[in-house]
Protein backbone atom coordinates (compact mmCIF):
# COMPACT_ATOMS: atom_id res chain seq x y z
CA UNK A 1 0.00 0.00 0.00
CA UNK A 2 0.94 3.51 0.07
CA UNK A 3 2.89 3.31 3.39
CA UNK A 4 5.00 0.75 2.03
CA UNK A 5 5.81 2.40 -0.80
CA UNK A 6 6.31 6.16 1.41
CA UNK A 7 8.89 3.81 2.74
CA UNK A 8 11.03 2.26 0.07
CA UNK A 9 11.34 5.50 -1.70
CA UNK A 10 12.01 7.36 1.30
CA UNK A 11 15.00 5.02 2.35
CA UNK A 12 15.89 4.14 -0.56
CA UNK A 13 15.59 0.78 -0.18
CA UNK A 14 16.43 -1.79 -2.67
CA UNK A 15 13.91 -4.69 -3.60
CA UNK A 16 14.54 -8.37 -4.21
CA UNK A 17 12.73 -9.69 -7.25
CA UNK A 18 10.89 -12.09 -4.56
CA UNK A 19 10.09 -9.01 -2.61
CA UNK A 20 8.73 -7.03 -5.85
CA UNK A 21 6.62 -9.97 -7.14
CA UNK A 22 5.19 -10.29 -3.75
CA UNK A 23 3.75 -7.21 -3.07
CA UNK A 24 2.97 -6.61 -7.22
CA UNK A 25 5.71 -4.44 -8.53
CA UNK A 26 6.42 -7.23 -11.29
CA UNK A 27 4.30 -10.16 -11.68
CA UNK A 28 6.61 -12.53 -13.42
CA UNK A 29 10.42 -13.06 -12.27
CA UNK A 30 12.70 -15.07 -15.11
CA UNK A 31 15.99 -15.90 -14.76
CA UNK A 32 18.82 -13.33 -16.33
CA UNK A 33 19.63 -16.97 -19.08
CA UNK A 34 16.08 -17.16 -19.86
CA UNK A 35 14.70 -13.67 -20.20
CA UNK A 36 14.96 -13.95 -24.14
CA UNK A 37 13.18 -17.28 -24.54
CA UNK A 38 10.63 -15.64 -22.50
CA UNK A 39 10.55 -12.46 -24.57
CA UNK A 40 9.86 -14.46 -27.37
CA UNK A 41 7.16 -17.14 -25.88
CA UNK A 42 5.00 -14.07 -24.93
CA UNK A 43 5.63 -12.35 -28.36
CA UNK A 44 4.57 -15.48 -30.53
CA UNK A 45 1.35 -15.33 -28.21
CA UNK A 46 0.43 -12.44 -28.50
CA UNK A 47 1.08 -12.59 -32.72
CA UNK A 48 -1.38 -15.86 -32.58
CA UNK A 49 -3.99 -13.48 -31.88
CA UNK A 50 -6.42 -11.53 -34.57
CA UNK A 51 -3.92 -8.55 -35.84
CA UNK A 52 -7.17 -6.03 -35.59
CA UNK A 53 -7.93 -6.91 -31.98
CA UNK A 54 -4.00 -6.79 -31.03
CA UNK A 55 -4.43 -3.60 -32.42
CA UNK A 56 -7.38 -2.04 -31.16
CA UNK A 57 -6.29 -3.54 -27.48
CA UNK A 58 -3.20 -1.21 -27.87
CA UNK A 59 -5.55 1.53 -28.88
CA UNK A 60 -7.97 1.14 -25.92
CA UNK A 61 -5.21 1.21 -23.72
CA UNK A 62 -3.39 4.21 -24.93
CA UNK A 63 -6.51 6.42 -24.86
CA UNK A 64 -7.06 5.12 -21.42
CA UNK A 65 -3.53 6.31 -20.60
CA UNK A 66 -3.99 9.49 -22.08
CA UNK A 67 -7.38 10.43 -20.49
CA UNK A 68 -5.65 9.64 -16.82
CA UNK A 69 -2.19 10.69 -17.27
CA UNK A 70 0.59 11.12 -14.62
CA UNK A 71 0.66 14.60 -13.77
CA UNK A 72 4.00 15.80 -14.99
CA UNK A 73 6.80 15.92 -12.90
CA UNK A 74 10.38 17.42 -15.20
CA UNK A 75 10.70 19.80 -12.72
CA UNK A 76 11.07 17.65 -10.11
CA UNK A 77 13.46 15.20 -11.69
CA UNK A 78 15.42 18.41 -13.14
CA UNK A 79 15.75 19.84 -9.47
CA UNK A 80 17.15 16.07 -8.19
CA UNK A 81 19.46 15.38 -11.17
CA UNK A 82 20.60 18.52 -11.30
CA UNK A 83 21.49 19.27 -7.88
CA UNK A 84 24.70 19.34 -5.74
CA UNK A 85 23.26 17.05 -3.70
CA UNK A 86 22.58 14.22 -6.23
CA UNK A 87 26.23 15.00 -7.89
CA UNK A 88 28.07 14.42 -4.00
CA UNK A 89 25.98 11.27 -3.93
CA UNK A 90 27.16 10.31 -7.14
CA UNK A 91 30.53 10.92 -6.56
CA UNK A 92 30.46 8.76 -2.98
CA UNK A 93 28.78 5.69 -4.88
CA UNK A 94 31.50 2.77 -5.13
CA UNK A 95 33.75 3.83 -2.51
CA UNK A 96 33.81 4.24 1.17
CA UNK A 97 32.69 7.69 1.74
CA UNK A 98 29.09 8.45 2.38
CA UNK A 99 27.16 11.61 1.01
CA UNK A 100 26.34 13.94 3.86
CA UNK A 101 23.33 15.85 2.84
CA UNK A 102 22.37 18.47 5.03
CA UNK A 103 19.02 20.66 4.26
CA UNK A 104 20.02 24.37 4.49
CA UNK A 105 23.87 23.95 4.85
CA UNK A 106 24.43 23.81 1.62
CA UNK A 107 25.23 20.94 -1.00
CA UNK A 108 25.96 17.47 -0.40
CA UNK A 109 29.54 16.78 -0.19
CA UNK A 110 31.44 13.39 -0.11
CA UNK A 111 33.21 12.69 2.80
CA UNK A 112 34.84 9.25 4.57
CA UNK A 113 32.90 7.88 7.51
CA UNK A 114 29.38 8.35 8.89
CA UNK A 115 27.47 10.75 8.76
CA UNK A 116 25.80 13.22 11.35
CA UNK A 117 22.41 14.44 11.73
């Protein structure tokens, strides 16, 4: 539900594929040797069906998407990826040092250690 998902965003928090099936992120999980077999098994099903209904399906469920669509949010992602905070993250990633982000002391910064509140 929503708290769950407050959560993992909020921490950050990395799923298992066990974890993401289970609580509907994904509903199938296929091993990293099979995942073009797969590919393939649902795309010859989905060609045994009429072309026209294939088609219209895709149809019905673009104009749904259109009518409710996300509201948008480049701002947002602009603010993140372009931040000081998100490039001191960046830079810590793969090493030791942890990204001290601290709201209203300016940008993140990479530095060894832990970090204080």
């Amino acid at each position: 539900g929503p708290s769950l998902l407050l959560e993992i965003i909020m921490t950050a928090r990395l799923l298992s594929a066990q974890e993401a099936a289970g609580i509907g992120f994904v509903h199938e999980i296929v091993q990293p040797g099979n995942i073009a077999a797969r590919v393939k098994e649902i795309a010859d099903k989905v060609a045994s069906h009429a072309p026209l209904t294939v088609q219209v399906t895709k149809e019905a469920i673009r104009r749904i998407r259109e009518a409710r669509p996300l509201p948008d949010g480049d701002d947002l992602v602009a603010k993140i990826y372009g931040s000081a905070d998100f490039k001191g993250a960046s830079r810590s990633r793969g090493t030791r040092r942890t990204a001290a982000c601290r709201p209203g002391r300016g940008p993140c910064s990479s530095r060894s250690g832990p970090t204080k509140p």
